[in-house]
C-alpha atoms as a PDB file:
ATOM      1  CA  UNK A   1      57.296  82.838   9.173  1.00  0.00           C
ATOM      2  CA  UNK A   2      58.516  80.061   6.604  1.00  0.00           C
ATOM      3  CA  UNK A   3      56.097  78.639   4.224  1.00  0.00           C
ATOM      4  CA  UNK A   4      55.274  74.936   4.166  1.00  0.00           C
ATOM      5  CA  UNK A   5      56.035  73.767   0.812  1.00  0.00           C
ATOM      6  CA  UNK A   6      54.369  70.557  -0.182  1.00  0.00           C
ATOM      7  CA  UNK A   7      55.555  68.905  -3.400  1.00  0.00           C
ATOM      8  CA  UNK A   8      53.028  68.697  -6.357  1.00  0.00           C
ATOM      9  CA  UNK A   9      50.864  65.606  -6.322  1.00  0.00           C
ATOM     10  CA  UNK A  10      52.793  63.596  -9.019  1.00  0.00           C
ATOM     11  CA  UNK A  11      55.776  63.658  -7.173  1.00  0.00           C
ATOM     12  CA  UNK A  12      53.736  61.592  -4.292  1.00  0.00           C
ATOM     13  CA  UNK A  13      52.259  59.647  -6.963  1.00  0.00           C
ATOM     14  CA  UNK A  14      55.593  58.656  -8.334  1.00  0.00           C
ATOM     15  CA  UNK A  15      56.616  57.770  -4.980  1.00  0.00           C
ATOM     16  CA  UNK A  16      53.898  55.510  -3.997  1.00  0.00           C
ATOM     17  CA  UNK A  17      54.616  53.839  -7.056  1.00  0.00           C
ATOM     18  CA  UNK A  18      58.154  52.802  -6.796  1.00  0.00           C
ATOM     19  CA  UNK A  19      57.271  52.223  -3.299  1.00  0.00           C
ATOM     20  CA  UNK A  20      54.573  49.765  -4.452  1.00  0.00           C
ATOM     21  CA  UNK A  21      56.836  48.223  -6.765  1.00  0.00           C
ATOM     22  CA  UNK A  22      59.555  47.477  -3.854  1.00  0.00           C
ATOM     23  CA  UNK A  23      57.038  46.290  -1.663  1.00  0.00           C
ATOM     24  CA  UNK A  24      55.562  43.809  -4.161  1.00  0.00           C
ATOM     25  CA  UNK A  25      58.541  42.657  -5.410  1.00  0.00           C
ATOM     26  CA  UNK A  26      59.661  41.741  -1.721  1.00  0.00           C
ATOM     27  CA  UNK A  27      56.369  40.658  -0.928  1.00  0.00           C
ATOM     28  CA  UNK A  28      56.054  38.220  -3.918  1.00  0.00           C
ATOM     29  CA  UNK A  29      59.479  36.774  -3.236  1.00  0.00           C
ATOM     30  CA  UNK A  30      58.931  36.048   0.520  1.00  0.00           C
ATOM     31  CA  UNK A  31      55.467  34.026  -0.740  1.00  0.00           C
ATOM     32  CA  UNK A  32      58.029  32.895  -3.217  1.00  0.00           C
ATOM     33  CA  UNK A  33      60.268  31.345  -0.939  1.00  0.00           C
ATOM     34  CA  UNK A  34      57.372  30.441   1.649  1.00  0.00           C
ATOM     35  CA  UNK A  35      55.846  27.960  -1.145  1.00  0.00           C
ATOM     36  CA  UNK A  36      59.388  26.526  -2.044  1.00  0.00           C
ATOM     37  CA  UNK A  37      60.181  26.177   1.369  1.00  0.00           C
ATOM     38  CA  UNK A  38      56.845  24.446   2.199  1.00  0.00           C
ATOM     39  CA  UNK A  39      56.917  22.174  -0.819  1.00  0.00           C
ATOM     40  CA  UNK A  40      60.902  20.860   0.056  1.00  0.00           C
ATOM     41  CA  UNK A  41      59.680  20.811   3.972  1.00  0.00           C
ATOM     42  CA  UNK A  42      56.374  18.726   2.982  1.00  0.00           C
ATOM     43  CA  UNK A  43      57.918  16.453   0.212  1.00  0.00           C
ATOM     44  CA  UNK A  44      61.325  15.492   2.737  1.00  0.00           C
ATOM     45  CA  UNK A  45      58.401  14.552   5.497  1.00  0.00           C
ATOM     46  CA  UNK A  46      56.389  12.539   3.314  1.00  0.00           C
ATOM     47  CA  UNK A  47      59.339  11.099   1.649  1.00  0.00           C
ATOM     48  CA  UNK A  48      60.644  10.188   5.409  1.00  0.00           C
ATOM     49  CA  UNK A  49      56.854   9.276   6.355  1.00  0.00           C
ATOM     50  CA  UNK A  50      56.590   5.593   5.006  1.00  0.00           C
ATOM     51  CA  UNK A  51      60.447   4.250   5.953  1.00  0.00           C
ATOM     52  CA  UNK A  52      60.213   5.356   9.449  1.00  0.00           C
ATOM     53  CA  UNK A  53      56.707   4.084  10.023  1.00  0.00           C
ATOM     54  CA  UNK A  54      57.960   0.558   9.145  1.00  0.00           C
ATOM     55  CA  UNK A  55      61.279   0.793  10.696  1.00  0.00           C
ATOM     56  CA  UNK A  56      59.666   1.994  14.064  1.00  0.00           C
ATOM     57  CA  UNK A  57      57.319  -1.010  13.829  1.00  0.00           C
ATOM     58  CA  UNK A  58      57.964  -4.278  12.010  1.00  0.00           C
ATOM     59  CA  UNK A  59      56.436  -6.093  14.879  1.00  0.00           C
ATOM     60  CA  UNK A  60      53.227  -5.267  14.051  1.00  0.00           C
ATOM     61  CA  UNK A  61      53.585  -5.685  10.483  1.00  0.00           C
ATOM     62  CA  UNK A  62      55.166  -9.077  10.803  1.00  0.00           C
ATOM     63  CA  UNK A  63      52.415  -9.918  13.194  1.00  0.00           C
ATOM     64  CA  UNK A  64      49.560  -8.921  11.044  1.00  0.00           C
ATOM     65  CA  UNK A  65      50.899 -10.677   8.356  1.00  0.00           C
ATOM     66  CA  UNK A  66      51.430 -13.948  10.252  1.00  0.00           C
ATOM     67  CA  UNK A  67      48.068 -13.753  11.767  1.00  0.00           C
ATOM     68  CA  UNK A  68      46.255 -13.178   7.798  1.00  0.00           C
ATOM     69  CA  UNK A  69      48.377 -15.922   7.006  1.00  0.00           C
ATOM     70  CA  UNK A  70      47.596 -18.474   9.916  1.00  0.00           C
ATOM     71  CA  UNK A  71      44.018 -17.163   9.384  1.00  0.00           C
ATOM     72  CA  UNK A  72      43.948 -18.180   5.719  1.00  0.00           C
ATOM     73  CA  UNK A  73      45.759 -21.603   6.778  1.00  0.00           C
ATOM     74  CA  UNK A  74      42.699 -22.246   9.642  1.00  0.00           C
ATOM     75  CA  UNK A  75      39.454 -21.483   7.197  1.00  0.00           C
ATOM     76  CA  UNK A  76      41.199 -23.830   4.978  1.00  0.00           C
ATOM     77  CA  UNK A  77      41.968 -26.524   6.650  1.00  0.00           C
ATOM     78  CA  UNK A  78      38.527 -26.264   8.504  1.00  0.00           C
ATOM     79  CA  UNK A  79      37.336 -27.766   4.789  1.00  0.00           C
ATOM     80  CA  UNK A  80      38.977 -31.042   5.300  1.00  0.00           C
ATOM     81  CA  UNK A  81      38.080 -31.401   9.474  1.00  0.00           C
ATOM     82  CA  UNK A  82      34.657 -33.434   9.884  1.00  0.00           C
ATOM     83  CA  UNK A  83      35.234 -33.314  13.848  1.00  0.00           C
ATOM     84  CA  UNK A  84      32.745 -35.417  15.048  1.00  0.00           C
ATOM     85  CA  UNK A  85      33.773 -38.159  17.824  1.00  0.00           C
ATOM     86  CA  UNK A  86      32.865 -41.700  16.481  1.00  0.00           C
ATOM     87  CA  UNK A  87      31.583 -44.259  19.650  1.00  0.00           C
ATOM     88  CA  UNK A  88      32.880 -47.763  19.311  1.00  0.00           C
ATOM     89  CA  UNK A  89      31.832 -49.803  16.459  1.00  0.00           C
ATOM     90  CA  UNK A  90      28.263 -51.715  17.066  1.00  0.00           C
ATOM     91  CA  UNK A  91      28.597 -55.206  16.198  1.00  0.00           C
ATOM     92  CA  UNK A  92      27.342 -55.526  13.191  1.00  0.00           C
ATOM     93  CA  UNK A  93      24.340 -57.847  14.165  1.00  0.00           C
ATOM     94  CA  UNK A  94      22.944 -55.239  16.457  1.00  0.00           C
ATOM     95  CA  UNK A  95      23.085 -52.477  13.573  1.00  0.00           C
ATOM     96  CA  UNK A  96      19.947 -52.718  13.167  1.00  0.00           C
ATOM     97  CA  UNK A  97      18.657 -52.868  16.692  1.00  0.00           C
ATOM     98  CA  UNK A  98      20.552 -49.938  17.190  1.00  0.00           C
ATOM     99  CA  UNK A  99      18.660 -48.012  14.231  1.00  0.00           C
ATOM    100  CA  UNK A 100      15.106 -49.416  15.623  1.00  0.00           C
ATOM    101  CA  UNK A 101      16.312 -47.901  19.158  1.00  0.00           C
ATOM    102  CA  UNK A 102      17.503 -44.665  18.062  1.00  0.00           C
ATOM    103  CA  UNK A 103      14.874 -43.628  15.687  1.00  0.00           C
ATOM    104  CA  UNK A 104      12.061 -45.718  15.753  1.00  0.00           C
ATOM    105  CA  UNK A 105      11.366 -46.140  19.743  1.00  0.00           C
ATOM    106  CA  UNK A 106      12.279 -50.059  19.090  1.00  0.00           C
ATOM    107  CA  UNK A 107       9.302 -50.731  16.740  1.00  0.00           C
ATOM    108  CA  UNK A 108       9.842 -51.493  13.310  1.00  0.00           C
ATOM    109  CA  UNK A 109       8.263 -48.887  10.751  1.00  0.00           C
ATOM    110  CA  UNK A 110       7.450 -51.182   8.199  1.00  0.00           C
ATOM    111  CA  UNK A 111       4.722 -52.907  11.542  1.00  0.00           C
ATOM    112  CA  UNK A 112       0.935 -52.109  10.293  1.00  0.00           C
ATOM    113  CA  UNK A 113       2.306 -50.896   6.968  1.00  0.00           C
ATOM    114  CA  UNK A 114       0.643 -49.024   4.911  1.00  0.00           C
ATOM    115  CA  UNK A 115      -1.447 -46.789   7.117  1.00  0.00           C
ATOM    116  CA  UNK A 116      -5.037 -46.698   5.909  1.00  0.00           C
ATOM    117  CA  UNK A 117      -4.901 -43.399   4.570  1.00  0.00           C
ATOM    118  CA  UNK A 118      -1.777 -43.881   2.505  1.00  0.00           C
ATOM    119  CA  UNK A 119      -2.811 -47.078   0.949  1.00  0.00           C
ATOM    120  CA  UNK A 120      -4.704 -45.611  -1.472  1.00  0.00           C
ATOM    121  CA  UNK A 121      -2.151 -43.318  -2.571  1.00  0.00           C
ATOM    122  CA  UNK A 122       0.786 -45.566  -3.207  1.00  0.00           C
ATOM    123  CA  UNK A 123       1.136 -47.592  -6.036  1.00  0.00           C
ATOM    124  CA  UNK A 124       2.029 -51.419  -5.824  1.00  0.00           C
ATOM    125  CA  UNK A 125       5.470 -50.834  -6.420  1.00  0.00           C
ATOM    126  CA  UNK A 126       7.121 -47.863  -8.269  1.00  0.00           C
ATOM    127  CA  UNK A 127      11.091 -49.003  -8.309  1.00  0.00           C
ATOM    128  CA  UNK A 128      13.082 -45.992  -9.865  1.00  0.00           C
ATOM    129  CA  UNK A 129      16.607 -45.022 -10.107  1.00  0.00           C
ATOM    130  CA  UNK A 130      19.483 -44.131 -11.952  1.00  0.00           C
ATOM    131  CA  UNK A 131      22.406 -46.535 -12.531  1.00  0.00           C
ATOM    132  CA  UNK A 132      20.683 -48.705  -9.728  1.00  0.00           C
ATOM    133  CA  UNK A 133      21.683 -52.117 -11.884  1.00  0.00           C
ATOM    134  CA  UNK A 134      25.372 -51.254 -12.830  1.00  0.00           C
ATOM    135  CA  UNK A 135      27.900 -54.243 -12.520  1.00  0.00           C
ATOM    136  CA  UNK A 136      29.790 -52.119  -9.626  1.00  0.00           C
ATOM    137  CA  UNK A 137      27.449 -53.410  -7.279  1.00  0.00           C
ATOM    138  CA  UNK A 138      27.686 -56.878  -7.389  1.00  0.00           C
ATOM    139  CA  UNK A 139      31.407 -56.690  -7.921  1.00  0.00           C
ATOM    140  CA  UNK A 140      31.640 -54.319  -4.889  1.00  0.00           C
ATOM    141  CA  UNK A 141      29.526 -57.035  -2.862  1.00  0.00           C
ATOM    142  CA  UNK A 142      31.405 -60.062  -3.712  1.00  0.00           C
ATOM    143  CA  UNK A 143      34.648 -58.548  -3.363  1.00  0.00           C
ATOM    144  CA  UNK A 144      33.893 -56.805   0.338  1.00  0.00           C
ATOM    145  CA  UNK A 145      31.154 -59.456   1.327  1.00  0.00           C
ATOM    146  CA  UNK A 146      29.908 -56.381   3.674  1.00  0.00           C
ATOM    147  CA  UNK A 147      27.697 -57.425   6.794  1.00  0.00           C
ATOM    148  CA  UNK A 148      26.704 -53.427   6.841  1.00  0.00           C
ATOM    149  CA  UNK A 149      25.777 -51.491   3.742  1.00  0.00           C
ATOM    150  CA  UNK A 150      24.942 -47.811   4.317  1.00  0.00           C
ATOM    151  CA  UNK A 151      23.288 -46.111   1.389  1.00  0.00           C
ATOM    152  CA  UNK A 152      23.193 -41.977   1.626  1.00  0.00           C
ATOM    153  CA  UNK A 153      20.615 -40.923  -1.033  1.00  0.00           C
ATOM    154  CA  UNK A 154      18.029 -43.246  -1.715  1.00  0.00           C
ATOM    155  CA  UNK A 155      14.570 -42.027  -3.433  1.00  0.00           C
ATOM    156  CA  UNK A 156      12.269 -44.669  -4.370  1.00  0.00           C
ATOM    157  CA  UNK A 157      15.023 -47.204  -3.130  1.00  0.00           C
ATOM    158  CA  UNK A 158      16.098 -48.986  -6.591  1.00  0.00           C
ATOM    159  CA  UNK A 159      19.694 -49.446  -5.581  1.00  0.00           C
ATOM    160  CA  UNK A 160      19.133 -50.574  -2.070  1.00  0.00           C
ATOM    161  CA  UNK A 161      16.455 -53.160  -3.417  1.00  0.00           C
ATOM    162  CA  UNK A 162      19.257 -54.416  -6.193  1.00  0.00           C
ATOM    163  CA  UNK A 163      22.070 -54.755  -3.028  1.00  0.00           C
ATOM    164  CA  UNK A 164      19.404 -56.562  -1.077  1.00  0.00           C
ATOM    165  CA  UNK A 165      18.836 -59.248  -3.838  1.00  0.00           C
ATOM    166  CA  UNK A 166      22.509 -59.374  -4.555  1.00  0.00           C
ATOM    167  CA  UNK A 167      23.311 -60.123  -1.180  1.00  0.00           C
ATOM    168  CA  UNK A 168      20.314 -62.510  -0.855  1.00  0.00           C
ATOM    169  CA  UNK A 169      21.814 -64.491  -3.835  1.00  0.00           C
ATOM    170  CA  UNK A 170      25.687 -64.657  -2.276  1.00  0.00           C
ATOM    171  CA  UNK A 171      23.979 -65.997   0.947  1.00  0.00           C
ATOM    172  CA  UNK A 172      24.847 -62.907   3.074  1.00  0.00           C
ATOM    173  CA  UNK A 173      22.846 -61.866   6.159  1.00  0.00           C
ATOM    174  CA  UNK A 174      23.782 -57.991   4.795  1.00  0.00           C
ATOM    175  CA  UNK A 175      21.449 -55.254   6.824  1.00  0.00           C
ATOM    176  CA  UNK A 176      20.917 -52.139   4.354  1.00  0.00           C
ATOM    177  CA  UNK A 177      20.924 -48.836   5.973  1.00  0.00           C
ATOM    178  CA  UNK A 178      19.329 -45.992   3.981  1.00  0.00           C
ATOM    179  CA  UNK A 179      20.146 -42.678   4.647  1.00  0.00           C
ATOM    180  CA  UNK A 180      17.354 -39.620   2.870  1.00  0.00           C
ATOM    181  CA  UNK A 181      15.187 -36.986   4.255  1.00  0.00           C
ATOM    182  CA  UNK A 182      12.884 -38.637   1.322  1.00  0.00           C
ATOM    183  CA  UNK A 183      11.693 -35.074  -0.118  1.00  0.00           C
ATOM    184  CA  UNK A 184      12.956 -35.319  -3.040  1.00  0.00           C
ATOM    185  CA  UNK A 185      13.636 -31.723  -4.610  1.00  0.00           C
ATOM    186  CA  UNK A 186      12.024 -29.085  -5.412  1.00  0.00           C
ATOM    187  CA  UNK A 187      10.251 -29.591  -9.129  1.00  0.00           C
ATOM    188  CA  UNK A 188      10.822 -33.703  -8.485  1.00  0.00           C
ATOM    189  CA  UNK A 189       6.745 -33.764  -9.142  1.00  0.00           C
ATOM    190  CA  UNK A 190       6.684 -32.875 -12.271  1.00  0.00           C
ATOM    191  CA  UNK A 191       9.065 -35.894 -13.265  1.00  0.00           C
ATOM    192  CA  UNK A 192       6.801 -38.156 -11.023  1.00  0.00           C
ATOM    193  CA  UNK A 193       3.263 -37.089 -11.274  1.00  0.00           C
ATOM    194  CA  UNK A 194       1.875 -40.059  -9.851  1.00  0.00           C
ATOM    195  CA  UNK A 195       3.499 -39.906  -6.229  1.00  0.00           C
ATOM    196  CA  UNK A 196       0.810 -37.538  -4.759  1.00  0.00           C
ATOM    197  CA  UNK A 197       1.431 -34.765  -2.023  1.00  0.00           C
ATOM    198  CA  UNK A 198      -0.739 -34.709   1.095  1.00  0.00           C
ATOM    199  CA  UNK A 199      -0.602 -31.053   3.042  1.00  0.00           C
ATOM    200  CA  UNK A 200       3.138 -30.821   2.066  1.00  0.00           C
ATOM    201  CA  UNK A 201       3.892 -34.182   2.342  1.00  0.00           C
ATOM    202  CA  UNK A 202       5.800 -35.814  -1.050  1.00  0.00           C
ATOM    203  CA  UNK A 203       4.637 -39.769  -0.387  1.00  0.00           C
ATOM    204  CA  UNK A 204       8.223 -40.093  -1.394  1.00  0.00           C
ATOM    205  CA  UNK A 205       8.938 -41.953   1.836  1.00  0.00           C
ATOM    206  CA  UNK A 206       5.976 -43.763   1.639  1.00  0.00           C
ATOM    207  CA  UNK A 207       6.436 -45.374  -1.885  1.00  0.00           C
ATOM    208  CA  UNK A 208       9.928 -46.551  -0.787  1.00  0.00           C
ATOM    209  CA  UNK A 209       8.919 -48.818   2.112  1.00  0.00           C
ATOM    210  CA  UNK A 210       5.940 -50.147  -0.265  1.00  0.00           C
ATOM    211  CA  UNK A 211       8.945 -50.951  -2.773  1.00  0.00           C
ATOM    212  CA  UNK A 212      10.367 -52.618  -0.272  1.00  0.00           C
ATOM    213  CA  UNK A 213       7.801 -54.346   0.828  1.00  0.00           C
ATOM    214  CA  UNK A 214       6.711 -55.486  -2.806  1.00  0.00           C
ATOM    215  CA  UNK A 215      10.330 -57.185  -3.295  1.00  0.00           C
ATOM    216  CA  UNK A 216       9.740 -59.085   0.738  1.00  0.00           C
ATOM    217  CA  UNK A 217      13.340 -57.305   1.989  1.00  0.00           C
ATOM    218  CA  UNK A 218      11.668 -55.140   4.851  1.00  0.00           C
ATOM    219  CA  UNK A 219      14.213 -57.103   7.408  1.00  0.00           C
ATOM    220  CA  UNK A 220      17.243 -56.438   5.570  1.00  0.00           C
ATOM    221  CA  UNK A 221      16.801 -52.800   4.150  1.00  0.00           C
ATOM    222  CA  UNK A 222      15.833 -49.933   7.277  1.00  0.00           C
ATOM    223  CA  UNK A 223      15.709 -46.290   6.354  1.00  0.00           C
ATOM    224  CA  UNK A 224      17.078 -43.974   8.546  1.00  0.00           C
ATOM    225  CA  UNK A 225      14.702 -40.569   7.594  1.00  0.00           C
ATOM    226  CA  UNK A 226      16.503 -37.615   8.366  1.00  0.00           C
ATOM    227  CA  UNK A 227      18.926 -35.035   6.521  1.00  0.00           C
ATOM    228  CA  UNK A 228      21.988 -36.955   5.184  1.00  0.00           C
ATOM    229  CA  UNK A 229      25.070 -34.854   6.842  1.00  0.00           C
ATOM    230  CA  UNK A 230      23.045 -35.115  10.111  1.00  0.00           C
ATOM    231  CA  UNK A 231      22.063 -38.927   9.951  1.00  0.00           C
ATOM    232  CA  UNK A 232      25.793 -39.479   9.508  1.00  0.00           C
ATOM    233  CA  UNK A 233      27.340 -37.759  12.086  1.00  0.00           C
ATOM    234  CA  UNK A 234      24.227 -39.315  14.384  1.00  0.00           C
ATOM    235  CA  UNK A 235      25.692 -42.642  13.063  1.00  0.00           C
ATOM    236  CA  UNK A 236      29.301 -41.664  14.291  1.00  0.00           C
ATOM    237  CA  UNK A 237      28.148 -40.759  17.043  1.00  0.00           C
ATOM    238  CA  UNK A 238      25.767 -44.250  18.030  1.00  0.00           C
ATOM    239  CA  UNK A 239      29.127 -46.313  16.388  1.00  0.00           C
ATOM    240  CA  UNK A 240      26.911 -47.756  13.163  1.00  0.00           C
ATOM    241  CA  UNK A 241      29.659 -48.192  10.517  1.00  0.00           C
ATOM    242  CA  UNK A 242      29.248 -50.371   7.238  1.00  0.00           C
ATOM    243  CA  UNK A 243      31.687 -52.120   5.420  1.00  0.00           C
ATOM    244  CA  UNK A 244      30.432 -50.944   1.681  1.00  0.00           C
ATOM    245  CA  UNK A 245      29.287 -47.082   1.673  1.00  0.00           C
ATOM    246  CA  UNK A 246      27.159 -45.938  -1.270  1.00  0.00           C
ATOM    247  CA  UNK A 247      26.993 -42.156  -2.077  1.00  0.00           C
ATOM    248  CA  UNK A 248      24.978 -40.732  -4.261  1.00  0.00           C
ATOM    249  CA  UNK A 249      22.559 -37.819  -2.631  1.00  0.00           C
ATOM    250  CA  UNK A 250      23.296 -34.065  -3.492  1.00  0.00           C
ATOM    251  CA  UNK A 251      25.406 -33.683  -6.780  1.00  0.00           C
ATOM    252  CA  UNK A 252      26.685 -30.100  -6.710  1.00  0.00           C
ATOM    253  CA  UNK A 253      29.933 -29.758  -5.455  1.00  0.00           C
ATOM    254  CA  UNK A 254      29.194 -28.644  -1.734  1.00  0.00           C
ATOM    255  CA  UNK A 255      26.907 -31.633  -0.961  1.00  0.00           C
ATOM    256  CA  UNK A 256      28.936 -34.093  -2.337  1.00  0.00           C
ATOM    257  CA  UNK A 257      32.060 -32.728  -0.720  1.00  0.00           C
ATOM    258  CA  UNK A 258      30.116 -32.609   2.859  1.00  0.00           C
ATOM    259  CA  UNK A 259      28.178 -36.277   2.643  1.00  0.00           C
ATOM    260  CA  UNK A 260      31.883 -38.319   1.493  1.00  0.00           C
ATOM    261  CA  UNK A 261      33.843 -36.853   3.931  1.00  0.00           C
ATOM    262  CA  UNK A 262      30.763 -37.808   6.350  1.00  0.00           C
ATOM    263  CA  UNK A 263      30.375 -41.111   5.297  1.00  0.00           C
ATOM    264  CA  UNK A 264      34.201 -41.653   5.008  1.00  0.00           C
ATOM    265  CA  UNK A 265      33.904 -41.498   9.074  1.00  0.00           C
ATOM    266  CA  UNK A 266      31.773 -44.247   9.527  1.00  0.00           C
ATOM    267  CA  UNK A 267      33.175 -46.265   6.543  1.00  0.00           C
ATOM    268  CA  UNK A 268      34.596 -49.328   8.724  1.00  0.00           C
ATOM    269  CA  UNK A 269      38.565 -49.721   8.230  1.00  0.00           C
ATOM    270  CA  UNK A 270      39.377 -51.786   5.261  1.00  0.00           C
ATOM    271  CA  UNK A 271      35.843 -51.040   3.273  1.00  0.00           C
ATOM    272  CA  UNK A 272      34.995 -49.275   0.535  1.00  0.00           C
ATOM    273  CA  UNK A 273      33.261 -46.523  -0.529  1.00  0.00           C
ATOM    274  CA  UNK A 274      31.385 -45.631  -4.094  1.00  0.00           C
ATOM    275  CA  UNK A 275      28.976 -43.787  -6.027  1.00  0.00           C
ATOM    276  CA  UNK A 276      27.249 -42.601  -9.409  1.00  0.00           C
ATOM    277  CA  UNK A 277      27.425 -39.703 -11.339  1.00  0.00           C
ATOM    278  CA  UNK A 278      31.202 -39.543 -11.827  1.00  0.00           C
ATOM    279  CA  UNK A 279      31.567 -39.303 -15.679  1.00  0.00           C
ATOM    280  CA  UNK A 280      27.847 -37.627 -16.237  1.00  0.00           C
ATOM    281  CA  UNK A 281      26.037 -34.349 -16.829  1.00  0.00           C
ATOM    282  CA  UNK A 282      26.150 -34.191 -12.838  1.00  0.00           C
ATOM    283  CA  UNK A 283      30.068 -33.877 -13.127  1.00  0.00           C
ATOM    284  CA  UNK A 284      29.253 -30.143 -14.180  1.00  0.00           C
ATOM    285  CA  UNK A 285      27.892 -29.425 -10.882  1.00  0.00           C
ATOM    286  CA  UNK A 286      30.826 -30.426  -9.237  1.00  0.00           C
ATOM    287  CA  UNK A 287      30.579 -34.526  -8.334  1.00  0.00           C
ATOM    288  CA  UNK A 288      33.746 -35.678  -9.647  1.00  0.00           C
ATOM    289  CA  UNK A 289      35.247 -32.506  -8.392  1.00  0.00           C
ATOM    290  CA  UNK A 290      34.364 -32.845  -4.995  1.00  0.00           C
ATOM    291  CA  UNK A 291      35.533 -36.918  -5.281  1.00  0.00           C
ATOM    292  CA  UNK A 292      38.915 -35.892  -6.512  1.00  0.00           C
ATOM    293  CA  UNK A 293      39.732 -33.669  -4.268  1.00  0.00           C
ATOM    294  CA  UNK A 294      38.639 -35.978  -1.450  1.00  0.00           C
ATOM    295  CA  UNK A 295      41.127 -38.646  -2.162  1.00  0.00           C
ATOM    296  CA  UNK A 296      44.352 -36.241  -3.136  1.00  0.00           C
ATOM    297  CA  UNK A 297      43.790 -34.476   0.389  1.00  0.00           C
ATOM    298  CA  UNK A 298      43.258 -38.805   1.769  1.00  0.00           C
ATOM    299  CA  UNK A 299      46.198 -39.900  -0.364  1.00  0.00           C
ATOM    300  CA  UNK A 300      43.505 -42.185  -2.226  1.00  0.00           C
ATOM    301  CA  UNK A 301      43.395 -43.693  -5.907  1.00  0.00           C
ATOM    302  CA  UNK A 302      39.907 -43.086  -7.376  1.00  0.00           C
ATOM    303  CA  UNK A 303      39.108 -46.655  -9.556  1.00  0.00           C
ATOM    304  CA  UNK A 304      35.890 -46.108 -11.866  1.00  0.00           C
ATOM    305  CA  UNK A 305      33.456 -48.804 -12.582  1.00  0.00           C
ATOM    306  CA  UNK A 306      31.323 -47.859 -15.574  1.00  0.00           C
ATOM    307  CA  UNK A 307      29.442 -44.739 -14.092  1.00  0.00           C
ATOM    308  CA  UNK A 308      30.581 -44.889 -10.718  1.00  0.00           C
ATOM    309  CA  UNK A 309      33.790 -44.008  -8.674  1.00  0.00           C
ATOM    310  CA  UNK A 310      35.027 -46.351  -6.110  1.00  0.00           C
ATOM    311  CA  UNK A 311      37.752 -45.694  -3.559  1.00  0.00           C
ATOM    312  CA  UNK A 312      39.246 -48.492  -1.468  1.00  0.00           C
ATOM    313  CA  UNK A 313      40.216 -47.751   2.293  1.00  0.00           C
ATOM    314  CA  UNK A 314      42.137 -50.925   2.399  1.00  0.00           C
END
């Protein structure tokens, strides 16, 4: 019977050794080549990723560029369109019919005037503006000779009660439309301590039509007592346009931008249209700004007249 012979032990180990080495070797090269081929495979697809994409589809591109672009075009324009429909111009003797119709169920408020309750609370006549007396208001009125003045802004009502005289003097038959929520702003009372506040209520209102009253104009100045960009779309709307249009309300830019292009709609063809605060401290906040930008996007020439800008329709 033949022996089995089996070789010593470090012959096996020497084996499984260079065995081990071959295998490695072969093993490490195939994950080797895997990466490399991985890496070329992944950096030809992403290199091939971005050209095909827009080949395959410049439709859509195209389109989503024209629509941004259109987009931008709409929000922008939408600054400059004030799309309320005007009526028909009133006549201007029934402007003020119109007003007493509209807001005041056909009775004037200045009838029974003052209440009994306010009395006490108003004094005889508290007339106070700023730049209510500049020379652009009589040389506005004599030039236009306006049978419709609408004033947007008015507090205590200096400005209205200087056009009413003015006109008065020239012999016009002018009707004075003022345009405020008469609320002043918030802080106003501590400029004005001696207009007093009922539950929430200023008096502001209330001291204007005494003004008025004090100076005898209550037939040709009528307050209309609502918001300003609402009163003058209302006024489109019911066909009340004036001949000279004072604005001087809100003095950032925002307000200022909204009420001109408001009041330009019911500013009657040929008139003109003002206001203060173009070359002071409110200029910061974006008054002349918001003027100068109206008339380049109008194609108008601002004119200045001490304090005040003036552009002319005709």
């Amino acid at each position: 019977m033949k022996e089995d012979r089996q070789p010593p032990f470090h012959h096996h180990h020497r084996r499984l050794a260079a065995f081990t080495r071959r295998s490695f070797t072969k093993s490490t090269a195939y994950v080797v080549i895997l990466i490399l081929l991985s890496f070329a495979l992944g950096y030809l697809s992403a290199a091939s990723y971005h050209p095909r994409q827009h080949s395959q589809s410049p439709t859509i591109s195209q389109t989503t560029i024209a629509s941004a672009t259109a987009a931008v075009t709409a929000t922008e324009l939408d600054h400059y369109r004030f799309r309320t429909q005007c009526a028909d111009p009133v006549h201007p003797k029934l402007v003020r019919q119109t007003i007493l119709d509209r807001v005041f169920n056909g009775t004037s408020p200045y009838a029974s005037f003052p209440p009994p309750h306010i009395s006490p609370l108003l004094r005889e006549s508290r007339i106070k503006g700023w730049g209510s007396n500049g020379a652009v208001f009589g040389n506005l009125i004599r030039k236009v000779k306006p049978e419709t003045i609408i004033e947007v802004g008015t507090f205590l009502g200096a400005s209205a009660i200087n056009m009413a005289r003015l006109t008065r003097e020239l012999g016009l038959k002018t009707q004075i439309l003022c345009v405020d929520d008469f609320r002043g702003w918030p802080g106003f009372l501590d400029r004005f301590r001696e207009l007093k506040m009922v539950n929430g209520d200023v008096m502001l209102m209330y001291q204007f039509m005494q003004n008025v009253v004090h100076v005898n104009s209550t037939e040709s100045v009528l307050f209309v007592p609502f918001q300003t960009g609402t009163t003058l779309e209302k006024l489109c709307e019911w066909g009340v346009f004036g001949d000279l249009v004072e604005v001087d309300a809100g003095h950032d830019f925002h307000s200022a931008w909204i009420d001109i292009n408001r009041a330009y709609k019911v500013l009657r063809p040929g008139g003109v249209m003002f206001g203060h605060d173009y070359f002071t401290a409110a200029d910061y906040r974006g008054v002349r700004r918001a003027v100068n930008l109206f008339a380049k996007v109008n194609g108008f020439r601002v004119k200045v007249d001490g304090q005040h800008w003036v552009i002319d329709s005709a």
